[in-house]
C-alpha atoms as a PDB file:
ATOM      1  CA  UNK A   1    -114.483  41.012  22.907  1.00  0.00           C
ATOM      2  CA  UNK A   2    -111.344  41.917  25.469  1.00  0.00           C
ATOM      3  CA  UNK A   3    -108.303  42.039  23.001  1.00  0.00           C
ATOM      4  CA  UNK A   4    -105.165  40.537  24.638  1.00  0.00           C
ATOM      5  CA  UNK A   5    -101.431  40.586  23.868  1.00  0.00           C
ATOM      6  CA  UNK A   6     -99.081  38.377  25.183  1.00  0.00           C
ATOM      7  CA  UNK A   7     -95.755  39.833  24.880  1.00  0.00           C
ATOM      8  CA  UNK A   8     -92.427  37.678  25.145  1.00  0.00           C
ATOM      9  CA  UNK A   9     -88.832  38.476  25.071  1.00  0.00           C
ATOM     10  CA  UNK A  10     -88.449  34.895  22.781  1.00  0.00           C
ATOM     11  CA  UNK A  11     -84.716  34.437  24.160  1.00  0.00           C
ATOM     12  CA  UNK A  12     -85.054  31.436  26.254  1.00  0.00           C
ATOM     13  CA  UNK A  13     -86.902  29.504  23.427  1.00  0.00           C
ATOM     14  CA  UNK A  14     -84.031  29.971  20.550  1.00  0.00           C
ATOM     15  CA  UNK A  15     -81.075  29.725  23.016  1.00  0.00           C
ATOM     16  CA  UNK A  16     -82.141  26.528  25.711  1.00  0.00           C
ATOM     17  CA  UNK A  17     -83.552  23.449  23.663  1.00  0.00           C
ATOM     18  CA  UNK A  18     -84.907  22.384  26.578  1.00  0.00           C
ATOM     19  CA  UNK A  19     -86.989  25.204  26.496  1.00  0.00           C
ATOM     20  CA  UNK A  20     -88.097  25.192  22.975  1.00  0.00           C
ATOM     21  CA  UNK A  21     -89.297  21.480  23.618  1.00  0.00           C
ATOM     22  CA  UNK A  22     -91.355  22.395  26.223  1.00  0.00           C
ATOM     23  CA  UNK A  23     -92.915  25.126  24.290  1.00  0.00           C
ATOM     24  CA  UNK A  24     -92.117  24.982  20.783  1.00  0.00           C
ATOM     25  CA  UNK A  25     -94.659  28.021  20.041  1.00  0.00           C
ATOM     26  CA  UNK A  26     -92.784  29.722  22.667  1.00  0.00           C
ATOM     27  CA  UNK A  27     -94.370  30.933  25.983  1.00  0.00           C
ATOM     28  CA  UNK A  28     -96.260  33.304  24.197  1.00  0.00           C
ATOM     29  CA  UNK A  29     -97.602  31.098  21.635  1.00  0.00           C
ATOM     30  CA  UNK A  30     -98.417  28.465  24.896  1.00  0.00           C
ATOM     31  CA  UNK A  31    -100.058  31.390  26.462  1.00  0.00           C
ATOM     32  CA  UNK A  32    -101.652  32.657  23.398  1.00  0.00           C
ATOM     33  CA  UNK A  33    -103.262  29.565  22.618  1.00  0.00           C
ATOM     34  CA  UNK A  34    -105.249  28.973  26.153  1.00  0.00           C
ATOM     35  CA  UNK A  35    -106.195  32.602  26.084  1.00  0.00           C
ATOM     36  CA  UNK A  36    -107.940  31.663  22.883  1.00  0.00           C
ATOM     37  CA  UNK A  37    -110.035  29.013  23.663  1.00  0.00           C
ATOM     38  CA  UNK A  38    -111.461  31.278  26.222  1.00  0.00           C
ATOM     39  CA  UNK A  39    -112.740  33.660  23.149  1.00  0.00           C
ATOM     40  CA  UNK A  40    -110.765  36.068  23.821  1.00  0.00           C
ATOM     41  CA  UNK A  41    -109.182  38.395  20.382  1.00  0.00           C
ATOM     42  CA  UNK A  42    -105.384  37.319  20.863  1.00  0.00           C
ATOM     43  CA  UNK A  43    -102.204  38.132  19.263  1.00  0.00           C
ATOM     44  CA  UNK A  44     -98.315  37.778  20.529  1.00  0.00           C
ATOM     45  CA  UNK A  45     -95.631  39.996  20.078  1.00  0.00           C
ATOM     46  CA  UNK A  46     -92.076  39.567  21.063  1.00  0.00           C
ATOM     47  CA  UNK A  47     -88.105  41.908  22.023  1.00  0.00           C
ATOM     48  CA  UNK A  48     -86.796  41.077  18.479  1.00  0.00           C
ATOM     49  CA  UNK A  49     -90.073  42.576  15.899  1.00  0.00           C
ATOM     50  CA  UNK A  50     -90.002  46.559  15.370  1.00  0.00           C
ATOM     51  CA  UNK A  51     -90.522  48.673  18.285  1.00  0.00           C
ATOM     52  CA  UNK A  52     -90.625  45.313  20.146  1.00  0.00           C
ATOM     53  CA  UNK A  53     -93.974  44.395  18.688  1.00  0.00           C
ATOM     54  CA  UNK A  54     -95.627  47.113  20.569  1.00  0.00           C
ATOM     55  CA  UNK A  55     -96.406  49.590  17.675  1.00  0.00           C
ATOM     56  CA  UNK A  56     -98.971  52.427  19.009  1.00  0.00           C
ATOM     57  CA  UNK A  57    -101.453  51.036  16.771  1.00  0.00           C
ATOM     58  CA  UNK A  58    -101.211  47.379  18.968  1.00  0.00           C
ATOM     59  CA  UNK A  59    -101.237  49.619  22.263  1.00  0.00           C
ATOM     60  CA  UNK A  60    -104.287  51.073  20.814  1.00  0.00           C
ATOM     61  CA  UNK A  61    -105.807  47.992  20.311  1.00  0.00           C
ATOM     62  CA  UNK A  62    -104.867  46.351  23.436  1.00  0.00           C
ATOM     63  CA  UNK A  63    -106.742  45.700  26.840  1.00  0.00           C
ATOM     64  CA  UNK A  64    -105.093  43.622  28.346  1.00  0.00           C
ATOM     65  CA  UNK A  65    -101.133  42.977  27.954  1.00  0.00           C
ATOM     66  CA  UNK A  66     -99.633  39.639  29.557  1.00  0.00           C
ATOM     67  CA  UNK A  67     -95.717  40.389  29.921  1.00  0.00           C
ATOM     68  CA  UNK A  68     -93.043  37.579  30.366  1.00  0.00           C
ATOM     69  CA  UNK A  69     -89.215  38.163  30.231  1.00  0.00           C
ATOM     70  CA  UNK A  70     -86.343  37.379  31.923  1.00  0.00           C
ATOM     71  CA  UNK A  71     -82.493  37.362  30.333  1.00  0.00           C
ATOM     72  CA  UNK A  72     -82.719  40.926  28.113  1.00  0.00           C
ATOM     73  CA  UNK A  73     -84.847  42.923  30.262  1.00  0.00           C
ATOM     74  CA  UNK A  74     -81.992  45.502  29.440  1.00  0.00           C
ATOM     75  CA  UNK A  75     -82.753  45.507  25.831  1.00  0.00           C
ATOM     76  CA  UNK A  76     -86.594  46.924  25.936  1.00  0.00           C
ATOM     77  CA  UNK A  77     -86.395  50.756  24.908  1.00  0.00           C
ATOM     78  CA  UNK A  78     -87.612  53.112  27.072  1.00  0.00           C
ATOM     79  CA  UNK A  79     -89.578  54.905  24.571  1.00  0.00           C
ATOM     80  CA  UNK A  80     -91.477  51.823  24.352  1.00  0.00           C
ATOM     81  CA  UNK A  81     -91.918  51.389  27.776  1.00  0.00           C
ATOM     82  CA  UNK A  82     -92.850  54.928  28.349  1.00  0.00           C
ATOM     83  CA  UNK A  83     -95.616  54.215  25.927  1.00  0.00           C
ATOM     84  CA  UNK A  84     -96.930  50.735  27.486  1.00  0.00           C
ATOM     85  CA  UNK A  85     -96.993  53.031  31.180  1.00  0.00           C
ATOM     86  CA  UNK A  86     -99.244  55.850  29.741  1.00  0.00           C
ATOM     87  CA  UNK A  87    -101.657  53.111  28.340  1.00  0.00           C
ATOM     88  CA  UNK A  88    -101.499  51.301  31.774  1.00  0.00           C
ATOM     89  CA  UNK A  89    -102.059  55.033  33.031  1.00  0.00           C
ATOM     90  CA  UNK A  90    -105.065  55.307  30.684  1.00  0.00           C
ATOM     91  CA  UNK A  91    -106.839  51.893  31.707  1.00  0.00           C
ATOM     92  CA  UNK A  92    -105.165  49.111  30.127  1.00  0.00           C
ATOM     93  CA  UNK A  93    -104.530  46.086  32.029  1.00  0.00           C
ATOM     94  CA  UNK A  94    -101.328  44.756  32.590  1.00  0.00           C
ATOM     95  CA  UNK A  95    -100.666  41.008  33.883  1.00  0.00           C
ATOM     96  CA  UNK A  96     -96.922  40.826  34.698  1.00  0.00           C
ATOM     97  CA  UNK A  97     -95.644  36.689  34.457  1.00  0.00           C
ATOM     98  CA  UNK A  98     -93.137  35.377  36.466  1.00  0.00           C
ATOM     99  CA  UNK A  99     -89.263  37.000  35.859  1.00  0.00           C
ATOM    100  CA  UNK A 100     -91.212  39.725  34.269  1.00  0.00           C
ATOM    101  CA  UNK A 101     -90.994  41.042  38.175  1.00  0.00           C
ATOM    102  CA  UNK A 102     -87.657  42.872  37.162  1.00  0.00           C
ATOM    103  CA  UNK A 103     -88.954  43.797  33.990  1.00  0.00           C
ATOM    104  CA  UNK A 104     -88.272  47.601  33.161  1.00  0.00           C
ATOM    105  CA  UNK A 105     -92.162  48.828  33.028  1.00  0.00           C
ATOM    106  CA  UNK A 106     -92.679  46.598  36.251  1.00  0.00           C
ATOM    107  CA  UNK A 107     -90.363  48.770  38.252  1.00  0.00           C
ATOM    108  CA  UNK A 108     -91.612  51.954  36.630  1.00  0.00           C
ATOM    109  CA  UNK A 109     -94.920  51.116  37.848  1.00  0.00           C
ATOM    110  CA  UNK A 110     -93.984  49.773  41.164  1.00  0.00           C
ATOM    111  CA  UNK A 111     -91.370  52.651  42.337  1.00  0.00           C
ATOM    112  CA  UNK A 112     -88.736  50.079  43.435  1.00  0.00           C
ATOM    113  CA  UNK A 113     -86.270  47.861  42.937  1.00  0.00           C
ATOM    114  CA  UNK A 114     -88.386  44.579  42.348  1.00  0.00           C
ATOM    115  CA  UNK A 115     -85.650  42.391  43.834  1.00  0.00           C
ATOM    116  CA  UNK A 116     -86.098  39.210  45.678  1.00  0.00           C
ATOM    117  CA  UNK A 117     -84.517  35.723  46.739  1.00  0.00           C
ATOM    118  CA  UNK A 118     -84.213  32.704  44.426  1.00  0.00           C
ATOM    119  CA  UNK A 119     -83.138  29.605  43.431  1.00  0.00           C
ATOM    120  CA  UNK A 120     -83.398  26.746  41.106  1.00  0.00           C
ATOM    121  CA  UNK A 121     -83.950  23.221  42.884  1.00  0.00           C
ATOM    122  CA  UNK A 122     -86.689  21.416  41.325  1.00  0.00           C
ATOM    123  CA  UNK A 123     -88.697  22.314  44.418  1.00  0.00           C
ATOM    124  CA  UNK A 124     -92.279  22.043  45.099  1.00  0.00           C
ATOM    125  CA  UNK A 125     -94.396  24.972  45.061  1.00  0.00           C
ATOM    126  CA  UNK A 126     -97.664  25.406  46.791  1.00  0.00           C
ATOM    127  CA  UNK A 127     -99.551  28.636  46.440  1.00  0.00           C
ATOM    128  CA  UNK A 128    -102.226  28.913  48.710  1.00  0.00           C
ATOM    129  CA  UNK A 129    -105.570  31.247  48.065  1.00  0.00           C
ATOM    130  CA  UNK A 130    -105.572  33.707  50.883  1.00  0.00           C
ATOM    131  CA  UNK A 131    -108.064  35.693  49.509  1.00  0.00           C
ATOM    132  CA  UNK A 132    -110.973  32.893  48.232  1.00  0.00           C
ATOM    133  CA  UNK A 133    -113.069  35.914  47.710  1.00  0.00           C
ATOM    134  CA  UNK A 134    -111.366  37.406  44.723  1.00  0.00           C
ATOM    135  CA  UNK A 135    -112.508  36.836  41.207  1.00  0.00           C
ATOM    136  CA  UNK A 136    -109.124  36.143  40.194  1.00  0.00           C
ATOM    137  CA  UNK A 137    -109.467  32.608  42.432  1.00  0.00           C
ATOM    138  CA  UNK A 138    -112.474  31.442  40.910  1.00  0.00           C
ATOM    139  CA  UNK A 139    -112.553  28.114  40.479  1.00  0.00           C
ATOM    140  CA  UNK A 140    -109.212  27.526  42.282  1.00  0.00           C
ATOM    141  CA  UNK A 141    -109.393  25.289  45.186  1.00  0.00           C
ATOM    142  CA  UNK A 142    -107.582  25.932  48.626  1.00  0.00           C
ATOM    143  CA  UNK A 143    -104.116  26.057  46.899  1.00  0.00           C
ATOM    144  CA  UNK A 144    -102.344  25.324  43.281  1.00  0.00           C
ATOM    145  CA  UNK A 145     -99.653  22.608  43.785  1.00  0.00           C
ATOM    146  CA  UNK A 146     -96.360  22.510  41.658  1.00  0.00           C
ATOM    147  CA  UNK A 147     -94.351  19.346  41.597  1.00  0.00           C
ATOM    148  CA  UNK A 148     -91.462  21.261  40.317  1.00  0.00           C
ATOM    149  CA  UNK A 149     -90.785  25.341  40.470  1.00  0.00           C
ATOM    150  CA  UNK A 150     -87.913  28.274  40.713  1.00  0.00           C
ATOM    151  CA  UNK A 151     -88.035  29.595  44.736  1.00  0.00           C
ATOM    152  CA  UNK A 152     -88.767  32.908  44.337  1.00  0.00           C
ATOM    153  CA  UNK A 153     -88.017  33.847  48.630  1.00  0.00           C
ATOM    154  CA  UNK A 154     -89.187  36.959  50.604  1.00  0.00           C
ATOM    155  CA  UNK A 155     -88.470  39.936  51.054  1.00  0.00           C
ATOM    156  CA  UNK A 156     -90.307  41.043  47.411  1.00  0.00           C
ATOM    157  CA  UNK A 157     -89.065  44.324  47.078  1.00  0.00           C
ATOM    158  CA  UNK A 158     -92.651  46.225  46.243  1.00  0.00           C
ATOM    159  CA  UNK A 159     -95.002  48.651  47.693  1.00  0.00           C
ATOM    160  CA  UNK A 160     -97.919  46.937  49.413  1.00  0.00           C
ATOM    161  CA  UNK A 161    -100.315  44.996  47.156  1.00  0.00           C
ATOM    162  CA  UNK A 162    -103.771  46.274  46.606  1.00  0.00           C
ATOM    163  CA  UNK A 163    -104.682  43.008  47.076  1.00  0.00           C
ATOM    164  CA  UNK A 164    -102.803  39.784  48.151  1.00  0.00           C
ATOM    165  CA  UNK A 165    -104.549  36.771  46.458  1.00  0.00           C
ATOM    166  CA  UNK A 166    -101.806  34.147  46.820  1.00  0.00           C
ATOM    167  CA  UNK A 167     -98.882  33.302  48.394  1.00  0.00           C
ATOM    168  CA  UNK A 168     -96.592  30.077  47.636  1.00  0.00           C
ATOM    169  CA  UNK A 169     -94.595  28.293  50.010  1.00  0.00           C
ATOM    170  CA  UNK A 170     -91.722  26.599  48.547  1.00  0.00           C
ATOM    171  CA  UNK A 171     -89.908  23.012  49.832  1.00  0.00           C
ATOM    172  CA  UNK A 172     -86.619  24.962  51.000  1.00  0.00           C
ATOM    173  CA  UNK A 173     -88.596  26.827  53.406  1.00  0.00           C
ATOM    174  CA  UNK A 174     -89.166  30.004  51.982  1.00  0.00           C
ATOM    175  CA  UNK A 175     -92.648  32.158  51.305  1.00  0.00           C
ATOM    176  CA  UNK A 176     -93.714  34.922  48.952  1.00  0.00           C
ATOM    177  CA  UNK A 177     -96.278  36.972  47.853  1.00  0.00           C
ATOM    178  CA  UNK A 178     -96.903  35.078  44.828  1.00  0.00           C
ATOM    179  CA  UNK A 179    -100.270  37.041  43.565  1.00  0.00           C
ATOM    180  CA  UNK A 180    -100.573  40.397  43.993  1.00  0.00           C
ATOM    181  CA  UNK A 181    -102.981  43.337  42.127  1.00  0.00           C
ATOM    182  CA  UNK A 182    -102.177  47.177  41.831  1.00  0.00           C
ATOM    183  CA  UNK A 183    -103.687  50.125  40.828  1.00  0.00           C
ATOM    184  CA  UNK A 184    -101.897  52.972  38.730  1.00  0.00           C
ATOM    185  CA  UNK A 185    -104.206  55.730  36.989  1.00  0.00           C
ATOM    186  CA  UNK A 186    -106.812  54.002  35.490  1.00  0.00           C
ATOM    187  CA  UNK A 187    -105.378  50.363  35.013  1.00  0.00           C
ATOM    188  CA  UNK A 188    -104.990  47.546  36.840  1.00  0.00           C
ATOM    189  CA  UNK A 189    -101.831  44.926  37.511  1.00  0.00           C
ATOM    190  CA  UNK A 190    -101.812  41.507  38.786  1.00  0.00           C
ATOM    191  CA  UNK A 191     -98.233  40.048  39.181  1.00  0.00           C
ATOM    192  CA  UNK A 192     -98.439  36.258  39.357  1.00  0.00           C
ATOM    193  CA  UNK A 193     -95.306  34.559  40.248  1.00  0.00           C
ATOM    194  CA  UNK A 194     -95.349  30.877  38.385  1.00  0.00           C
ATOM    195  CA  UNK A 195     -93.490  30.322  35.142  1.00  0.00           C
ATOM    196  CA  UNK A 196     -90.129  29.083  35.065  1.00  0.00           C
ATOM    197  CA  UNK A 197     -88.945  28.919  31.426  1.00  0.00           C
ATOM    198  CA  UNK A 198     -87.709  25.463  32.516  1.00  0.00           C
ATOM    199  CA  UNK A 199     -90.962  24.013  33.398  1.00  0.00           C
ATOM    200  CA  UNK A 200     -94.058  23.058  31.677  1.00  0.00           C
ATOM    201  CA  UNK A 201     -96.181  25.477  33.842  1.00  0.00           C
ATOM    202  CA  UNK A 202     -98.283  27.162  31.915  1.00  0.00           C
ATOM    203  CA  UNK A 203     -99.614  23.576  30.606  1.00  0.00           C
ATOM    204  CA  UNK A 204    -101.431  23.418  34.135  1.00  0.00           C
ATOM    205  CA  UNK A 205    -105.308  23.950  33.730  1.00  0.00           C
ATOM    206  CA  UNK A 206    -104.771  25.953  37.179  1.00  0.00           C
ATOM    207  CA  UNK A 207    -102.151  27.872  36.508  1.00  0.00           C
ATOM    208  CA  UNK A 208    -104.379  28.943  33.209  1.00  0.00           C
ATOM    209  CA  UNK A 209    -107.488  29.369  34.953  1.00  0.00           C
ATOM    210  CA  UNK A 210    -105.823  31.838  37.185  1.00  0.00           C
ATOM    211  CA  UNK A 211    -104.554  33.466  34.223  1.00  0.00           C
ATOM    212  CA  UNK A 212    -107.517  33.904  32.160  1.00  0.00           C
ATOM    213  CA  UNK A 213    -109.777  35.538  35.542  1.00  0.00           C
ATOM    214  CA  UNK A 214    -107.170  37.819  35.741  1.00  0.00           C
ATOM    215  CA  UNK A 215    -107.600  39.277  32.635  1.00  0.00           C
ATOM    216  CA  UNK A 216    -111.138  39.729  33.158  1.00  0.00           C
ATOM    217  CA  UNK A 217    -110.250  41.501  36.035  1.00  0.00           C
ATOM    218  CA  UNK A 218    -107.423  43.709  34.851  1.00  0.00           C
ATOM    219  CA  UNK A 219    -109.441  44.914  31.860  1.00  0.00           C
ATOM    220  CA  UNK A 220    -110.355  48.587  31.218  1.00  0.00           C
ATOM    221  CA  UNK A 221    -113.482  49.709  33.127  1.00  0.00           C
ATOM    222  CA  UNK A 222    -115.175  51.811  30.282  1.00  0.00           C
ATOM    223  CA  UNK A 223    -114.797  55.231  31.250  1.00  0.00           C
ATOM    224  CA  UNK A 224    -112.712  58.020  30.685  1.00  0.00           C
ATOM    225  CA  UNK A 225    -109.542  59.085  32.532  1.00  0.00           C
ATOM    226  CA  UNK A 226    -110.219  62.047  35.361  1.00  0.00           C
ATOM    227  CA  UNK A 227    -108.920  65.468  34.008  1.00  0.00           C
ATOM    228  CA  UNK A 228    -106.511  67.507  35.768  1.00  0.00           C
ATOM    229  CA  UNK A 229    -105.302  71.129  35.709  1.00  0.00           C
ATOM    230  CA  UNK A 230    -106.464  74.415  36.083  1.00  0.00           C
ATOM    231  CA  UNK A 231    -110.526  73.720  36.355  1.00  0.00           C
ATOM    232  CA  UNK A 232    -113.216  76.258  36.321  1.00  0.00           C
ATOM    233  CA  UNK A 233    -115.394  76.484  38.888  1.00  0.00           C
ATOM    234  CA  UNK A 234    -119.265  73.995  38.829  1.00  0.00           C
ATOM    235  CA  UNK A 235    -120.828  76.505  40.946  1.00  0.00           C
ATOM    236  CA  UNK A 236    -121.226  80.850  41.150  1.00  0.00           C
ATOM    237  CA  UNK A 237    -118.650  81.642  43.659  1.00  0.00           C
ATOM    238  CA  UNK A 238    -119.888  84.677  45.445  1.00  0.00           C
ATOM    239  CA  UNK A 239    -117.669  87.716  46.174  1.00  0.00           C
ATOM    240  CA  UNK A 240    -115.693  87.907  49.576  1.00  0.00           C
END
């Protein structure tokens, strides 16, 4: 069974009451909770546990880590985020949510500054599938619609996706890259954009479904990392 953790930063929910109404578990319990009725082994962490929630032991025991955060970014050690990289490194998947696009182990992985446009305006989202092929769109139609979203606005300061699987268009105007995968060492990212602590948007069945094929897609493929270094050689190299 593919064991998950959903880690959030927990701010939003004790500090907005509009946000704790909206998810009263938190986002992580909201995410936690569809995760689970796809039988998948689940637990949350969250900023204020020890060592953030991310002990080695839960690294250890991790495939796939969902990530959301957005007002103490600042606040996640960099030992611990030295740690979640290796495992990333070593084949664990990583799903970053949302705000979690400036998240310290985002730009570690990505190499830049992970900036972009935005603004809040109640403004309609549509993300559109431009890859239908990929396994992370099964079961999504042509596009997801939002009645109600942050703009997130080109240019998204990252390296070139792997893959580009969706990309919103917001009411103001604006477009973005809104579903992109990566590889680093032996793991695999997906960066989905949705999730405004504001709005109910991880209560939409699509939202989920894309969600839940990403982690089967980010998951470690069972196999060991390559080895580097000094290597002897397979074959008898003859004198010159």
């Amino acid at each position: 069974m593919t064991r998950v953790t959903v880690w959030n930063e927990n701010r939003h929910e004790q500090k907005n009451p509009v946000v704790s109404e909206i998810y009263p578990k938190g986002i992580h319990g909201a995410i936690a909770e569809f995760l689970q009725s796809d039988n998948y082994e689940v637990r949350t962490a969250t900023l204020d546990e020890p060592e953030h929630g991310l002990t080695e032991e839960v690294l250890e025991n991790t495939d796939v880590l969902v990530w959301w955060g957005h007002l103490a970014h600042h606040e996640v050690q960099d030992e611990i985020v030295k740690k979640v990289q290796q495992r990333v490194l070593d084949g664990m998947g990583l799903i970053v949510l949302h705000s979690g696009h400036f998240s310290k182990i985002f730009k570690v992985l990505m190499g830049t500054s992970c900036d972009l446009k935005w603004r809040e305006a109640d403004e309609k989202e549509r993300l559109w599938v431009v890859d239908p092929t990929h396994p992370i769109a099964e079961g999504i139609g042509e596009y997801i619609e939002l009645e109600k979203e942050e703009m997130y606005g080109e240019h998204f300061d990252i390296p070139a996706p792997d893959e580009l699987i969706f990309t919103s268009w917001f009411e103001g105007g604006e477009i973005f890259r809104s579903g992109c995968t990566f590889k680093r060492g032996n793991g695999k990212i997906f960066y989905f954009r949705p999730g405004h602590e504001t709005y109910p948007t991880y209560y939409n069945e699509q939202v989920q479904q894309v969600i839940k094929n990403a982690v089967k897609y980010v998951k470690p493929v069972e196999r060991k990392r390559p080895v580097y270094g000094n290597a002897q050689p397979l074959e008898t190299i003859s004198a010159k």
